[in-house]
Each structure stands twice: as C-alpha cells, then as structure tokens.
Protein backbone atom coordinates (compact mmCIF):
# COMPACT_ATOMS: atom_id res chain seq x y z
CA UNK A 1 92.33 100.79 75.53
CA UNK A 2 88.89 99.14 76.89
CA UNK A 3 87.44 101.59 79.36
CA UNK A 4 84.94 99.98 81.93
CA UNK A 5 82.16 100.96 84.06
CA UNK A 6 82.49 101.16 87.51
CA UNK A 7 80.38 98.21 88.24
CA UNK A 8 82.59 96.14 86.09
CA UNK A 9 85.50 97.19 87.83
CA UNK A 10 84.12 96.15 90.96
CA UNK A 11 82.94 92.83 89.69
CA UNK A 12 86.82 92.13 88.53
CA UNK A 13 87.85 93.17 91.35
CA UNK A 14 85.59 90.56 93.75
CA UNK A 15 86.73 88.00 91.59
CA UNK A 16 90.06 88.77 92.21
CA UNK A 17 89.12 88.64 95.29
CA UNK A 18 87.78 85.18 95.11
CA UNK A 19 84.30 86.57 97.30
CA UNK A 20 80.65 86.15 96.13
CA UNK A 21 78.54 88.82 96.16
CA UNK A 22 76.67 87.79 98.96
CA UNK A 23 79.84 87.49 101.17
CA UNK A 24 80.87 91.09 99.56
CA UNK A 25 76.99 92.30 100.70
CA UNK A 26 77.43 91.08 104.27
CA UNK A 27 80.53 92.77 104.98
CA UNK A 28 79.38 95.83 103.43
CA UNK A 29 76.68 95.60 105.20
CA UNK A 30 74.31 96.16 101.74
CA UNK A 31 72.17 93.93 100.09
CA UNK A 32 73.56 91.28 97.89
CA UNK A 33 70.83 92.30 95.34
CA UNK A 34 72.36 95.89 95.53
CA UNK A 35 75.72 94.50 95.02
CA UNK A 36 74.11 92.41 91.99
CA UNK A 37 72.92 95.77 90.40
CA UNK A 38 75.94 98.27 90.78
CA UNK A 39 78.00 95.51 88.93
CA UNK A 40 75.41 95.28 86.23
CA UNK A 41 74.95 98.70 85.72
CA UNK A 42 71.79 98.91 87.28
CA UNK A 43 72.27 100.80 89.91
CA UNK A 44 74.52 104.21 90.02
CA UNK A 45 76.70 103.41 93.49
CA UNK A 46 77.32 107.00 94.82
CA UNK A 47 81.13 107.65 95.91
CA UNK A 48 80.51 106.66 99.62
CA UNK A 49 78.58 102.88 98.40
CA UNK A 50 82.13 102.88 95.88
CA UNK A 51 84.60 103.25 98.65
CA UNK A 52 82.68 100.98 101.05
CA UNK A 53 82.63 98.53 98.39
CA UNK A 54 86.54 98.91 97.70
CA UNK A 55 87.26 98.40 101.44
CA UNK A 56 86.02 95.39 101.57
CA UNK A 57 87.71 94.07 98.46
CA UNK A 58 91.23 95.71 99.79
CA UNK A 59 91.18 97.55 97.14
CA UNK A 60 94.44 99.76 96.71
CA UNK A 61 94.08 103.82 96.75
CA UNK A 62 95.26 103.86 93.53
CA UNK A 63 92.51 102.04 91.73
CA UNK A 64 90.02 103.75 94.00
CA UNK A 65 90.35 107.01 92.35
CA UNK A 66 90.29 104.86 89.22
CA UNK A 67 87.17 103.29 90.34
CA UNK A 68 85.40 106.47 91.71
CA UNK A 69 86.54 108.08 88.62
CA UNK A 70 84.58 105.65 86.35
CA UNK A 71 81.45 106.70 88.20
CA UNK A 72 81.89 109.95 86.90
CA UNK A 73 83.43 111.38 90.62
CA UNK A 74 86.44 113.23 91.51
CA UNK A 75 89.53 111.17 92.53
CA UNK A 76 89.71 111.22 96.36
CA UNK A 77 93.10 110.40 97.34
CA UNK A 78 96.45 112.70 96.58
CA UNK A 79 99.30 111.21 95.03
CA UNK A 80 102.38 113.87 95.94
CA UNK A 81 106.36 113.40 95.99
CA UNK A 82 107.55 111.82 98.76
CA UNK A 83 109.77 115.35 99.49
CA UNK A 84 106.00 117.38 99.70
CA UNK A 85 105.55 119.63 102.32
CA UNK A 86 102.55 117.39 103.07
CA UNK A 87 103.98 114.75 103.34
CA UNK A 88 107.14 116.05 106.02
CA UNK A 89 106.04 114.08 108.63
CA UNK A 90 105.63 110.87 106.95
CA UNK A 91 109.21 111.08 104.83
CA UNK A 92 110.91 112.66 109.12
CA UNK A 93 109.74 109.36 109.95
CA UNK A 94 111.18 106.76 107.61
CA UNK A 95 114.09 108.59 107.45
CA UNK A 96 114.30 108.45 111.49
CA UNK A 97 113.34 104.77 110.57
CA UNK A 98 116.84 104.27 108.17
CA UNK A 99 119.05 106.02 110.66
CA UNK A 100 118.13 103.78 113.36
CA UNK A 101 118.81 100.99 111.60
CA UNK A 102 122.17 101.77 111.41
CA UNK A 103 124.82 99.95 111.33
CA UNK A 104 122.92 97.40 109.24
CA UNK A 105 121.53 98.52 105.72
CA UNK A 106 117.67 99.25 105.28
CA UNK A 107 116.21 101.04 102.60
CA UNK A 108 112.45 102.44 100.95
CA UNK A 109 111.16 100.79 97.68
CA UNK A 110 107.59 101.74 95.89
CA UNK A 111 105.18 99.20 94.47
CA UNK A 112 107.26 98.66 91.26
CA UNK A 113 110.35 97.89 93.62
CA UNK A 114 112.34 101.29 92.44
CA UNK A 115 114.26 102.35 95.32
CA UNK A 116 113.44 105.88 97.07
CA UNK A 117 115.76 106.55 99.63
CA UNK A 118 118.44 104.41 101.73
CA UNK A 119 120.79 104.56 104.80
CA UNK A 120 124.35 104.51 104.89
CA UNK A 121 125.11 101.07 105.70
CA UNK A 122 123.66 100.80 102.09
CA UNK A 123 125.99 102.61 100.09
CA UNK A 124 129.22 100.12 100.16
CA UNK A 125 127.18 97.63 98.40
CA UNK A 126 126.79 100.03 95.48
CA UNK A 127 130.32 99.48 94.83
CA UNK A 128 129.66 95.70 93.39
CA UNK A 129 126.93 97.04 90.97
CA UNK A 130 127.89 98.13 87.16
CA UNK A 131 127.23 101.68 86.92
CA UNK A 132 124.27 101.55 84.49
CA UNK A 133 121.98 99.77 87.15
CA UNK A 134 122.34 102.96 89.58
CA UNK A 135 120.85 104.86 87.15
CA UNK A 136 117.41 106.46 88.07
CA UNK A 137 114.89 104.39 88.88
CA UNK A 138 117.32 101.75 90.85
CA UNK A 139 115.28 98.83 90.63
CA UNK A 140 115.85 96.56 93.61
CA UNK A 141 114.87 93.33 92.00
CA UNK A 142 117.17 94.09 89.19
CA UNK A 143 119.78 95.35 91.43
CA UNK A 144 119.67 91.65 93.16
CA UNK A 145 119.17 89.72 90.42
CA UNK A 146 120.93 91.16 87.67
CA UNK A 147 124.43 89.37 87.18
CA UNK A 148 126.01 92.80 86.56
CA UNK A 149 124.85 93.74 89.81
CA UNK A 150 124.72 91.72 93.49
CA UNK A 151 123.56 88.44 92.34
CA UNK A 152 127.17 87.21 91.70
CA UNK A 153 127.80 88.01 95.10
CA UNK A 154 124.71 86.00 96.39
CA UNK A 155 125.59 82.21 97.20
CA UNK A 156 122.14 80.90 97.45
CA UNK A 157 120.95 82.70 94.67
CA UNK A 158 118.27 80.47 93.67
CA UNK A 159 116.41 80.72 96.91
CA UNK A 160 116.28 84.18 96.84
CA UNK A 161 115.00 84.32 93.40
CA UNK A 162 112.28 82.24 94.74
CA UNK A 163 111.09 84.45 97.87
CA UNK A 164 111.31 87.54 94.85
CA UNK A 165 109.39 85.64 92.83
CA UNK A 166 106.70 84.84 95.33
CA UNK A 167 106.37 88.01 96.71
CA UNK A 168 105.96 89.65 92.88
CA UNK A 169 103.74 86.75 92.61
CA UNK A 170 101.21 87.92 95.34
CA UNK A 171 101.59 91.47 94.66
CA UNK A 172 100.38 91.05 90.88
CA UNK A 173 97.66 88.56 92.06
CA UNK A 174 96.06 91.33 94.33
CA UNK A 175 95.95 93.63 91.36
CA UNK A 176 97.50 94.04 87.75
CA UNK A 177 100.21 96.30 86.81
CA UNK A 178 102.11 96.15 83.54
CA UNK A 179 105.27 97.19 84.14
CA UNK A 180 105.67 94.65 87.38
CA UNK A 181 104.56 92.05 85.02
CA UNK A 182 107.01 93.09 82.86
CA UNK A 183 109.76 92.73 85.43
CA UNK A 184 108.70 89.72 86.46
CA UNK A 185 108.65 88.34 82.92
CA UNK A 186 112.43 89.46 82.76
CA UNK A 187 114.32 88.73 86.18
CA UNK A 188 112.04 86.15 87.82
CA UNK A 189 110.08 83.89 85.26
CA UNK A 190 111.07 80.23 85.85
CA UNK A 191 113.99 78.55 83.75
CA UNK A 192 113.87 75.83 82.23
CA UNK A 193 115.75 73.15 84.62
CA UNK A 194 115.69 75.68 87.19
CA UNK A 195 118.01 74.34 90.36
CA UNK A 196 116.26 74.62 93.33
CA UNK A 197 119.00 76.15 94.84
CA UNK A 198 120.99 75.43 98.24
CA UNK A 199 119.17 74.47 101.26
CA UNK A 200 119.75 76.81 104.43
CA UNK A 201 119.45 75.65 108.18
CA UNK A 202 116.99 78.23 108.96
CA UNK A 203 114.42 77.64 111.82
CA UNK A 204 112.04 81.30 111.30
CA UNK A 205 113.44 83.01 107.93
CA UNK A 206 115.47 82.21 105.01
CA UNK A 207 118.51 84.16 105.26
CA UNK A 208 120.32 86.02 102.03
CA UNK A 209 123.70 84.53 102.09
CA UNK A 210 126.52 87.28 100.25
CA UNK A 211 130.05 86.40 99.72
CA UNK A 212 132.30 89.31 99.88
CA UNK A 213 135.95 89.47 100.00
CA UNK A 214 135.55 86.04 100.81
CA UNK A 215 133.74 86.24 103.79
CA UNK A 216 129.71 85.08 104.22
CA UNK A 217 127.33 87.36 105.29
CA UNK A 218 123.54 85.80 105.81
CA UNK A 219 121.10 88.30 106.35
CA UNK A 220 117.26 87.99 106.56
CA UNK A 221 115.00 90.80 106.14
CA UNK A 222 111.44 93.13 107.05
CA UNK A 223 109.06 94.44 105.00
CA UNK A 224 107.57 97.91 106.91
CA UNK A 225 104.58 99.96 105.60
CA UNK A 226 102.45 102.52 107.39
CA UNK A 227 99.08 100.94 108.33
CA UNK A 228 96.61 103.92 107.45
CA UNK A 229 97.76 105.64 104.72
CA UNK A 230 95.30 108.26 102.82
CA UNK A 231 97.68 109.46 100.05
CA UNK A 232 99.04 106.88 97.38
CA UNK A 233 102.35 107.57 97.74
CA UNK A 234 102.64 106.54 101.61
CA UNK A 235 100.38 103.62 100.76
CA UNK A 236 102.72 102.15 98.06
CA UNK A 237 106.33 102.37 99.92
CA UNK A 238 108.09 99.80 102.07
CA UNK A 239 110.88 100.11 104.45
CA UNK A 240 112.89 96.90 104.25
CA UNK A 241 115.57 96.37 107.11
CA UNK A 242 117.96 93.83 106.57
CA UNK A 243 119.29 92.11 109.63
CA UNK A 244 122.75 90.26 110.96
CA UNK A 245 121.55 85.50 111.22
CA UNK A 246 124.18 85.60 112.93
CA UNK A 247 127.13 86.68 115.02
CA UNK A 248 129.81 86.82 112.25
CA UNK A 249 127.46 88.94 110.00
CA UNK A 250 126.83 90.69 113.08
CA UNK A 251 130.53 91.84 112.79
CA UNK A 252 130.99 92.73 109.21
CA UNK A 253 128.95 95.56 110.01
CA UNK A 254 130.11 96.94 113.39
CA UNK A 255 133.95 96.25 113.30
C-alpha cells in the first residue's frame, strides 16, 4: 500500500481535476507559488488551507478526512448509519421523499450503487429477481443488469447499459474507488460487437422500456442528493424516482 503526503494527494487530485495551479490559486484565493509548495512538500498546509484547497477541487468528504488525515489532522467529517439518531432528520426526509412518490417506484442507493431503502411501488419488481441478488448489499446495477435479475425484462437493454455505463464512467473519473471499478469491469465493460441497442423516440430523456406480462412499461428517471451535506453518509446517497413516458405506463401503476 503506497501512502502519500498530503501535498501529493492534492496534486492528483488537480490533475484529476484537469486545473493548473494557478487556476487552483485564484479560486482559492492563495498564491499559485503557495499552491506550488504544499504539493511539493514545502510548505505544511494547515487543516483550514487543506479544506479550502479540496473545495475547489470538489473534492468528496470522504477523501477529505483522507487528505486532512495525511497532514497529520483529525478527520473532520462523521460517517454514521443512515438509522443514527443524528442523522433522523435527514433519513424523515427521504423517507417522506419515497412515500410521495408513490404510486411509482423510487428508491436510495450509496456511491457503490447498493441499495438503502425503497418504497412500495418497488417491491413487485423483486418478484422477477433470483433470490441470491436480494441478498445484502442489493446492488442496483447488478440488479438491472444481471440476466438472473431485471435485465431480461428490459427491451432496450443495450441503451440502458450505456446511460449505466456513463454514469459509472463519470463517477470513477471524479475519483477512484476499487470496488466500483470492479463492478464496472463485471456488468458494464464493453463487448466485443456490442449492439448499439434499439433507438427510442425520446425528445428530453431516454426512457427504460420493461416488458412484463406482456405489456411495455417506459419509464425515465431522477437522480436526487442533498446539496450541503457535512457527514459522508448524506453526501454519498441518491434518491432515484422513476417516472410513467407515458399514459399507458401511467396506468400499470395506478389501476
């Protein structure tokens, strides 16, 4: 295991970025020189200079404990269960969230795409998946993707693979995680040949289209996070609601 300093870390991380140090500087308002010498080592950054700096680069909570911890400082942000007593307020309202998305299905995933919770209009979906994918963690890329789960249900299973993929894409591009690169590698890698999959009349979003019992059910979705979030917990869920394209999917669910 290499262990870095924290001026490393921060130089990695402005290159993921794709920023110079000058541009980093400015909008820390610092000098670039002082930017030059915290990633050199030259300079000690205190734990204020390290979370100004990790603003700037968007730098998840996460990796700013990991960052502040380098430096030799204690980790500033909690990471708790979703179910802590600090954290009522924030788990009241995503559930409030789920319920009134009801009749359509909407659930919570964290970073790795494990779901946390879900409504009800959820649950009869389930019923398609082989039991061994509802064991803990439920992974929702594998629950989509797997054949032994809802991907033999999904007609236009190509595109979706694609949306996956480019959303796992961007995720591991704004910072590295080994077990999402792992899941990538195994559900949503290219094939060889790959089709590109049918083409949907979609004007705004590209719709999920299921076939169940042989009727079609097209359904786009959206991705919901809290905007300020100080624990890493909050900061690394998503509430995705799934919505009716049309009228006939509209139906499936409230008849």
């Amino acid at each position: 295991m290499i262990v870095y300093a924290v001026g490393e870390l921060l130089r990695q991380w402005r290159k993921r970025r794709g920023i110079s140090q000058l541009d980093l500087a400015i909008a820390a308002d610092v000098s670039a020189r002082h930017v030059s010498l915290v990633e050199t080592g030259k300079s000690t950054p205190s734990a204020d200079m390290i979370l100004r700096l990790a603003d700037q680069l968007h730098v998840p909570l996460r990796d700013r404990n990991q960052l502040l911890l380098a430096a030799g400082f204690a980790p500033r942000y909690a990471q708790r269960p979703l179910d802590d007593i600090a954290l009522s307020g924030a788990l009241d309202a995503v559930r409030r969230v789920l319920r009134a998305h009801e009749p359509y299905p909407a659930l919570v995933f964290d970073r790795r795409w494990n779901i946390v919770l879900t409504n009800s209009a959820v649950d009869p979906f389930f019923a398609y998946v082989a039991p061994d994918l509802l064991r803990p963690p439920v992974n929702l890329i594998r629950l989509g993707l797997d054949p032994r789960g809802l991907a033999r249900l999904v007609v236009n299973l190509a595109d979706v693979r694609a949306v996956f993929r480019s959303r796992i894409s961007r995720q591991l591009a704004a910072g590295p995680d080994a077990e999402l690169a792992a899941l990538y590698h195994e559900l949503l890698a290219p094939l060889p040949e790959e089709p590109t999959g049918q083409r949907v009349d979609a004007d705004v979003v590209l719709p999920m289209i299921l076939r169940i019992n042989g009727r079609e059910l097209r359904l786009f979705s959206t991705i919901t996070t809290f905007g300020t979030p100080t624990d890493i917990t909050i900061e690394e869920i998503a509430v995705e609601s799934y919505y009716p394209a049309d009228a006939q999917s509209a139906a499936y669910f409230t008849t």
